[in-house]
PDB file of N, CA and C in Angstrom:
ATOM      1  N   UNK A   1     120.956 107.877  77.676  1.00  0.00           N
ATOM      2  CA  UNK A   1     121.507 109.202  77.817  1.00  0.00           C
ATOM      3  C   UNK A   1     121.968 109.372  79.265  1.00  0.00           C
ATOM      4  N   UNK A   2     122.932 110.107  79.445  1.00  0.00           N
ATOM      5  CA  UNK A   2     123.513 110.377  80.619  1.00  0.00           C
ATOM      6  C   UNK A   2     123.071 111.492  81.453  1.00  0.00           C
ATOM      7  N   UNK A   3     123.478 111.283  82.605  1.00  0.00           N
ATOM      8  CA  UNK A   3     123.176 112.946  83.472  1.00  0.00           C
ATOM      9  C   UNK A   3     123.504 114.094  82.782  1.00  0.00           C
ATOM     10  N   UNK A   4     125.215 114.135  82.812  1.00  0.00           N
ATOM     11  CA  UNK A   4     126.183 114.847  82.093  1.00  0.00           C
ATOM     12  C   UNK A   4     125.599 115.278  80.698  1.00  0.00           C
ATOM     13  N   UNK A   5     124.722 114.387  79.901  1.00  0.00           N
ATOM     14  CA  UNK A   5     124.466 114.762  78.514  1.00  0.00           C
ATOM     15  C   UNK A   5     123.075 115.352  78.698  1.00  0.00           C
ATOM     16  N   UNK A   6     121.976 115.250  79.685  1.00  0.00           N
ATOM     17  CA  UNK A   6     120.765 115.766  79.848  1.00  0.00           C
ATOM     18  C   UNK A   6     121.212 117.178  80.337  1.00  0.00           C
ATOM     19  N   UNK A   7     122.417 117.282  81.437  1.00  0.00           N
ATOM     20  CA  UNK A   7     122.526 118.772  81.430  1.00  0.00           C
ATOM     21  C   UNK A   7     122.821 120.032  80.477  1.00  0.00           C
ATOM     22  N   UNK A   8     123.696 119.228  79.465  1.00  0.00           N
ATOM     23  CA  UNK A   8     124.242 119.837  78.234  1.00  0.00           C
ATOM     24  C   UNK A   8     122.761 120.472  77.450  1.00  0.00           C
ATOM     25  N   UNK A   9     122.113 119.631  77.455  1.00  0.00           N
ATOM     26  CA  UNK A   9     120.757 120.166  76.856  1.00  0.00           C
ATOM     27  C   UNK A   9     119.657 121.021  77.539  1.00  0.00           C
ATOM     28  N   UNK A  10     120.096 120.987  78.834  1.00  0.00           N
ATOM     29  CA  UNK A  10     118.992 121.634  79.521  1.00  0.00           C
ATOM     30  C   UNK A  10     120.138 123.206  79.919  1.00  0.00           C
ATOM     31  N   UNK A  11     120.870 123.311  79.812  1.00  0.00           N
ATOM     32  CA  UNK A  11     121.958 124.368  79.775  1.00  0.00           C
ATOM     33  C   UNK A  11     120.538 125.629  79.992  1.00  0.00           C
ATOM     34  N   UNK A  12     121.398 126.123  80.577  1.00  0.00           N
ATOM     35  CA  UNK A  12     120.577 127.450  81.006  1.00  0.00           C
ATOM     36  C   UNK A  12     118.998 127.566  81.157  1.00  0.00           C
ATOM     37  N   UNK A  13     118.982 126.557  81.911  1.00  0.00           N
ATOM     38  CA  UNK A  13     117.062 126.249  82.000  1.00  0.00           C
ATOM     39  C   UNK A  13     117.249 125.817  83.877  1.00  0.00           C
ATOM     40  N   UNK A  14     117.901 126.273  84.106  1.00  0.00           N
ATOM     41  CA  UNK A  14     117.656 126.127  85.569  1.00  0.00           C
ATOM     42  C   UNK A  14     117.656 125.314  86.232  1.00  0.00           C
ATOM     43  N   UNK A  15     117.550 124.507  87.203  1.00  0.00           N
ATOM     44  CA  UNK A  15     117.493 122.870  87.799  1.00  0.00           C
ATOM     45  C   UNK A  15     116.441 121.965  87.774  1.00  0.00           C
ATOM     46  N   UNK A  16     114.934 122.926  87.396  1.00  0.00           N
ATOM     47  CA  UNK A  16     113.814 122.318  87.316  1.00  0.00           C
ATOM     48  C   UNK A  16     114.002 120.963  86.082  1.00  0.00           C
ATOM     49  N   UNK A  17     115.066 121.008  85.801  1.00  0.00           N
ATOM     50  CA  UNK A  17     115.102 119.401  85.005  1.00  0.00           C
ATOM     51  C   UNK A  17     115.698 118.318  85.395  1.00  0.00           C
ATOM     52  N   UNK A  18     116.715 118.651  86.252  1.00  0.00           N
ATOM     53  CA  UNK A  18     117.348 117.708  87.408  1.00  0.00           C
ATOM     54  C   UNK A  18     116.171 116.950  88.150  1.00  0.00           C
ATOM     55  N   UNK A  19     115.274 118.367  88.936  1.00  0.00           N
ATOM     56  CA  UNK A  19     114.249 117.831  89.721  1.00  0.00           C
ATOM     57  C   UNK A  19     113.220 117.055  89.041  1.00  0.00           C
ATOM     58  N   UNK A  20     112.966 117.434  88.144  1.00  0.00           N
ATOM     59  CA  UNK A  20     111.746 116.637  87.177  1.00  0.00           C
ATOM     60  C   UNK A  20     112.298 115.043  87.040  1.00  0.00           C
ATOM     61  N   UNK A  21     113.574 114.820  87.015  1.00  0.00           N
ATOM     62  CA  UNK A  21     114.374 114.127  86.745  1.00  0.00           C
ATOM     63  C   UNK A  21     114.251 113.045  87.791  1.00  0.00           C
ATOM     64  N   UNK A  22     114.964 113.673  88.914  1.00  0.00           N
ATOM     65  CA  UNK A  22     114.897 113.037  90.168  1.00  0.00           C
ATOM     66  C   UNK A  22     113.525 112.430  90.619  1.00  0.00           C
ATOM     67  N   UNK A  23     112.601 113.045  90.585  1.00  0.00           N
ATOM     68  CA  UNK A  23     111.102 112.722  90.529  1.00  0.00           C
ATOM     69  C   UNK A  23     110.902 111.285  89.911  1.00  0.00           C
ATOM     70  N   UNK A  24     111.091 111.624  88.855  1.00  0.00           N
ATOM     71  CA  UNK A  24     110.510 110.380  88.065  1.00  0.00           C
ATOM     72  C   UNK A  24     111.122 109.400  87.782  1.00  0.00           C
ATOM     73  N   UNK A  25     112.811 109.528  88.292  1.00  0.00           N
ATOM     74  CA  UNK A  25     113.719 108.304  88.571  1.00  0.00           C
ATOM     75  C   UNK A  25     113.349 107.300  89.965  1.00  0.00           C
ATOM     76  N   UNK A  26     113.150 107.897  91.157  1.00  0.00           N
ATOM     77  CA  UNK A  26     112.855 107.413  92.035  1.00  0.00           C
ATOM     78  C   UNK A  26     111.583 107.158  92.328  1.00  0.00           C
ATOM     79  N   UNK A  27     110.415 107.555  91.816  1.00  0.00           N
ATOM     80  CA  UNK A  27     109.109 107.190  91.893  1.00  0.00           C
ATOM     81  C   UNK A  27     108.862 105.735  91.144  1.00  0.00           C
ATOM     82  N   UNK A  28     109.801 105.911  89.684  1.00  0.00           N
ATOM     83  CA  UNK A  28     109.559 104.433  89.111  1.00  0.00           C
ATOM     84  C   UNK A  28     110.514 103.362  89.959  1.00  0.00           C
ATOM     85  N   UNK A  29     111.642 103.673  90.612  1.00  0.00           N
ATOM     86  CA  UNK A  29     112.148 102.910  91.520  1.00  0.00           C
ATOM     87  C   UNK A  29     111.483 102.327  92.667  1.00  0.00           C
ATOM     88  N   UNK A  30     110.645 103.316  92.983  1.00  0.00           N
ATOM     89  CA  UNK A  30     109.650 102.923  94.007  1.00  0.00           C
ATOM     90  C   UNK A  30     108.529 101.863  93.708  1.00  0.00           C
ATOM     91  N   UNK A  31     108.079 101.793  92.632  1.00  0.00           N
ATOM     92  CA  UNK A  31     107.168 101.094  91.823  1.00  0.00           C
ATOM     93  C   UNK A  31     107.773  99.602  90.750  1.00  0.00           C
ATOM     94  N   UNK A  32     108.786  99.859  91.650  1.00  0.00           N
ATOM     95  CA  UNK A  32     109.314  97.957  91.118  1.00  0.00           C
ATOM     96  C   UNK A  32     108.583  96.810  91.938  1.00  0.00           C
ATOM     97  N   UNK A  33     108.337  95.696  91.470  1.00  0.00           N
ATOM     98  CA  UNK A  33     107.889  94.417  92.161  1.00  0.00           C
ATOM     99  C   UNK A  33     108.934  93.439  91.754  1.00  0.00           C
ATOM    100  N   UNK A  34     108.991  92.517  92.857  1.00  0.00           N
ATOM    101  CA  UNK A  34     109.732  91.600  93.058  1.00  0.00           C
ATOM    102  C   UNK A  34     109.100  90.592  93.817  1.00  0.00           C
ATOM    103  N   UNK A  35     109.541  88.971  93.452  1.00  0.00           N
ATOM    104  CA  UNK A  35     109.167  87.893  93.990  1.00  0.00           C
ATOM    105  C   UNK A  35     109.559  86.637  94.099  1.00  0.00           C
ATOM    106  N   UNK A  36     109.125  86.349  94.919  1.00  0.00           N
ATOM    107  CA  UNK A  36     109.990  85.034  95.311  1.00  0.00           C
ATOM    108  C   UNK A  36     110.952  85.655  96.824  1.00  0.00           C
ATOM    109  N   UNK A  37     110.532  86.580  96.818  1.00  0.00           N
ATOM    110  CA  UNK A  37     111.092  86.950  98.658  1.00  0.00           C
ATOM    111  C   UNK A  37     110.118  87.367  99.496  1.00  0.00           C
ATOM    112  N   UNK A  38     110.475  87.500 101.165  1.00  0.00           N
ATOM    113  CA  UNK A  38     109.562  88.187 101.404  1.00  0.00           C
ATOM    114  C   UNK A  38     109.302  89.478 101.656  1.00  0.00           C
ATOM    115  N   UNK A  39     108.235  89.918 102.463  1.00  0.00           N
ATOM    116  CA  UNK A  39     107.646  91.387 101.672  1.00  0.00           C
ATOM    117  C   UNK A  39     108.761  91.910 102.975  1.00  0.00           C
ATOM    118  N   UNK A  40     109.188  91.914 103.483  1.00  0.00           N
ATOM    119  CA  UNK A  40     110.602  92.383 104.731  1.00  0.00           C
ATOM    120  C   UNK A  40     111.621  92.764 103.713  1.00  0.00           C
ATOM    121  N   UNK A  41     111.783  91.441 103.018  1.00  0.00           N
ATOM    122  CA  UNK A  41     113.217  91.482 102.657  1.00  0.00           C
ATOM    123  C   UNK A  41     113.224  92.034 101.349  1.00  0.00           C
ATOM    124  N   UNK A  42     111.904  92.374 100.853  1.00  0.00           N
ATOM    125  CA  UNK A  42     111.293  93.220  99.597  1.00  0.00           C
ATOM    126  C   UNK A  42     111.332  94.654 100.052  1.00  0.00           C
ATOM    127  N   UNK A  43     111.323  95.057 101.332  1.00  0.00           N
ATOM    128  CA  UNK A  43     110.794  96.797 101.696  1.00  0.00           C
ATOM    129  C   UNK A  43     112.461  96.783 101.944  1.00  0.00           C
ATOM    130  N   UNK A  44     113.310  96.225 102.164  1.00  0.00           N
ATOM    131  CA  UNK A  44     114.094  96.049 102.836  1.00  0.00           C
ATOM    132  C   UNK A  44     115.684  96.855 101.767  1.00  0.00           C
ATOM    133  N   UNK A  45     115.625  95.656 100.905  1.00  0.00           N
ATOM    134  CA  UNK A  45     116.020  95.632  99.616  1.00  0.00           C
ATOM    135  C   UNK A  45     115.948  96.874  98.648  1.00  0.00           C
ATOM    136  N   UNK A  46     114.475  97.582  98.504  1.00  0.00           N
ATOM    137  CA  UNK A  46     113.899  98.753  97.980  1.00  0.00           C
ATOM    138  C   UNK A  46     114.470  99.893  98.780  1.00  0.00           C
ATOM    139  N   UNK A  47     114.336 100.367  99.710  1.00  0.00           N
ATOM    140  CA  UNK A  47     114.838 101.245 100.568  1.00  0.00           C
ATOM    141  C   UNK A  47     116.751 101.225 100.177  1.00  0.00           C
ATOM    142  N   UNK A  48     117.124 100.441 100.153  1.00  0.00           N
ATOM    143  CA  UNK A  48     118.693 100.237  99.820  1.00  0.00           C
ATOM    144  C   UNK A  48     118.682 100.879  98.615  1.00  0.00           C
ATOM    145  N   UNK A  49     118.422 100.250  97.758  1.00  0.00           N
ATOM    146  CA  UNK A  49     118.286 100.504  96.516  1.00  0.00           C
ATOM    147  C   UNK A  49     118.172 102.190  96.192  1.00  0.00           C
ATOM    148  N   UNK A  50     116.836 102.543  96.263  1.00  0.00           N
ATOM    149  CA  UNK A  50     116.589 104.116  96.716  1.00  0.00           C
ATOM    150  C   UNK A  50     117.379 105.375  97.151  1.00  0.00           C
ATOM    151  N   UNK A  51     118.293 104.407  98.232  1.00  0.00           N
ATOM    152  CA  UNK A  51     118.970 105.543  98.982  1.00  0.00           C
ATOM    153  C   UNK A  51     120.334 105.495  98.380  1.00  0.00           C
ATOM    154  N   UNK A  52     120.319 104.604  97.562  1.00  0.00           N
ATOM    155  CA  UNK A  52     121.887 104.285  96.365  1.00  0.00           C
ATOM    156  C   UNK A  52     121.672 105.275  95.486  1.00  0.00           C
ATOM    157  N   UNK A  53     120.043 105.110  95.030  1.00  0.00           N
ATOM    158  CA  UNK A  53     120.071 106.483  93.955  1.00  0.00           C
ATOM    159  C   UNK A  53     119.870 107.838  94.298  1.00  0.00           C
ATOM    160  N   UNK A  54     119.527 107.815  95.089  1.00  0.00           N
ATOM    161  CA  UNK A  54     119.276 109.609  96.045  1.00  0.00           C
ATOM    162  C   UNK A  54     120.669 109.818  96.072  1.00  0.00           C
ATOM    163  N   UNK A  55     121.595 108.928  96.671  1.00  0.00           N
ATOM    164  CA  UNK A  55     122.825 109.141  97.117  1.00  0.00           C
ATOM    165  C   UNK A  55     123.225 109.605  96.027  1.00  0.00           C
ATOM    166  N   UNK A  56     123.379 109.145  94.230  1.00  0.00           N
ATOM    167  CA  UNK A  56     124.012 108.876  93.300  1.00  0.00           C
ATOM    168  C   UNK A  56     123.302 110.275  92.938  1.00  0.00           C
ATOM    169  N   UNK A  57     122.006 110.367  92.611  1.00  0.00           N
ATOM    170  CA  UNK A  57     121.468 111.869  92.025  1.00  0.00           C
ATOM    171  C   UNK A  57     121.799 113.446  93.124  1.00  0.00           C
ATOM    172  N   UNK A  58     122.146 112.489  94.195  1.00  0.00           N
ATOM    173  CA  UNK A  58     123.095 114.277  94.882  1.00  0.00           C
ATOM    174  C   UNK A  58     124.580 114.429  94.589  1.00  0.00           C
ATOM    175  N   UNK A  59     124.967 113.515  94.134  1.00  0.00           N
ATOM    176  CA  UNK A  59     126.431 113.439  93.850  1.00  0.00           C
ATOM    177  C   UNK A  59     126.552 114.110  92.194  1.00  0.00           C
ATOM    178  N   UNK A  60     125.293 113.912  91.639  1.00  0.00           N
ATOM    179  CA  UNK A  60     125.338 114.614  90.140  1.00  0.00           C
ATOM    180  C   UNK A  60     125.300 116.141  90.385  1.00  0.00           C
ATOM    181  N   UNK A  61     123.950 116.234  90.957  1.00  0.00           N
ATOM    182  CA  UNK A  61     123.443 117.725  91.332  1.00  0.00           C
ATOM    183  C   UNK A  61     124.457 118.332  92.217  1.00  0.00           C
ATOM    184  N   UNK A  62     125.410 118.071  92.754  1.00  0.00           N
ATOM    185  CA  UNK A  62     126.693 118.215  93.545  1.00  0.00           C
ATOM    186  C   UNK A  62     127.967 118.888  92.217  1.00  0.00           C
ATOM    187  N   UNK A  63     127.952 117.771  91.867  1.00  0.00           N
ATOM    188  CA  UNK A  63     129.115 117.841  90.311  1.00  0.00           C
ATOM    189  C   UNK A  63     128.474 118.814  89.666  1.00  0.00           C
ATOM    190  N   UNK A  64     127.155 119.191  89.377  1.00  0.00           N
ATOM    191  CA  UNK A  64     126.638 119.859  88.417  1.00  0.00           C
ATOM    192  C   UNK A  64     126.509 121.219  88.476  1.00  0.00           C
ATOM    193  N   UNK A  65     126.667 121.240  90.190  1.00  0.00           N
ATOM    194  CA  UNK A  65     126.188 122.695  90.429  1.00  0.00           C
ATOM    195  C   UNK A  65     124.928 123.246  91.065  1.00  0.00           C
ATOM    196  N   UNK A  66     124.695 122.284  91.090  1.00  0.00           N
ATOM    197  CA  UNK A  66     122.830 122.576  91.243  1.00  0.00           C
ATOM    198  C   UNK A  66     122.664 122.198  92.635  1.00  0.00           C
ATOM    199  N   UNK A  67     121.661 123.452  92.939  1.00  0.00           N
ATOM    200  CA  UNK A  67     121.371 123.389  94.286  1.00  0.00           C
ATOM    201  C   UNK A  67     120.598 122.532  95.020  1.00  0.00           C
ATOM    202  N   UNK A  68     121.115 122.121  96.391  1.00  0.00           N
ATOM    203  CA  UNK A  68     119.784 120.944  97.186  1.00  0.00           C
ATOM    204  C   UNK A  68     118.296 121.275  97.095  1.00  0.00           C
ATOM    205  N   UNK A  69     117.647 119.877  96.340  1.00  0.00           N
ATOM    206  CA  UNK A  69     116.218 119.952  96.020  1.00  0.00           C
ATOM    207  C   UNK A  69     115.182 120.180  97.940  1.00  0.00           C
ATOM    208  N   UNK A  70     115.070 121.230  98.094  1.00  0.00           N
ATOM    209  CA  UNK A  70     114.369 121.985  99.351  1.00  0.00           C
ATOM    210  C   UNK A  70     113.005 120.823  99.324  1.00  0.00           C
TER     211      UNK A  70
END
């Protein structure tokens, strides 16, 4: 399911589903393991990653309307 299609459903329920959203997209992002590198190029890698999707979930909440998570 998409951003675009989770908003359609959450229609008039306020942003607390974006945020719930955002929460639990980037927390399980945070909670990936990887191996066969090292733990540098593992924190390193993760942090990139992260700030691709922060970047990508303000660009929704941007498009969507919805205000910066305070």
């Amino acid at each position: 399911m998409t951003i675009e299609e989770l908003a359609k459903l959450n229609e008039g329920k306020g942003q607390e589903w974006f945020d719930a959203l955002e929460e639990v997209v980037i927390r399980d992002a945070k909670g990936t393991v990887t191996e066969g590198i090292s733990i540098q190029t593992e924190a390193e890698a993760l942090k990139f990653g992260v700030d691709v999707l922060q970047a990508t979930l303000n660009a929704s909440r941007n498009q969507l309307g919805l205000a910066a998570k305070e």
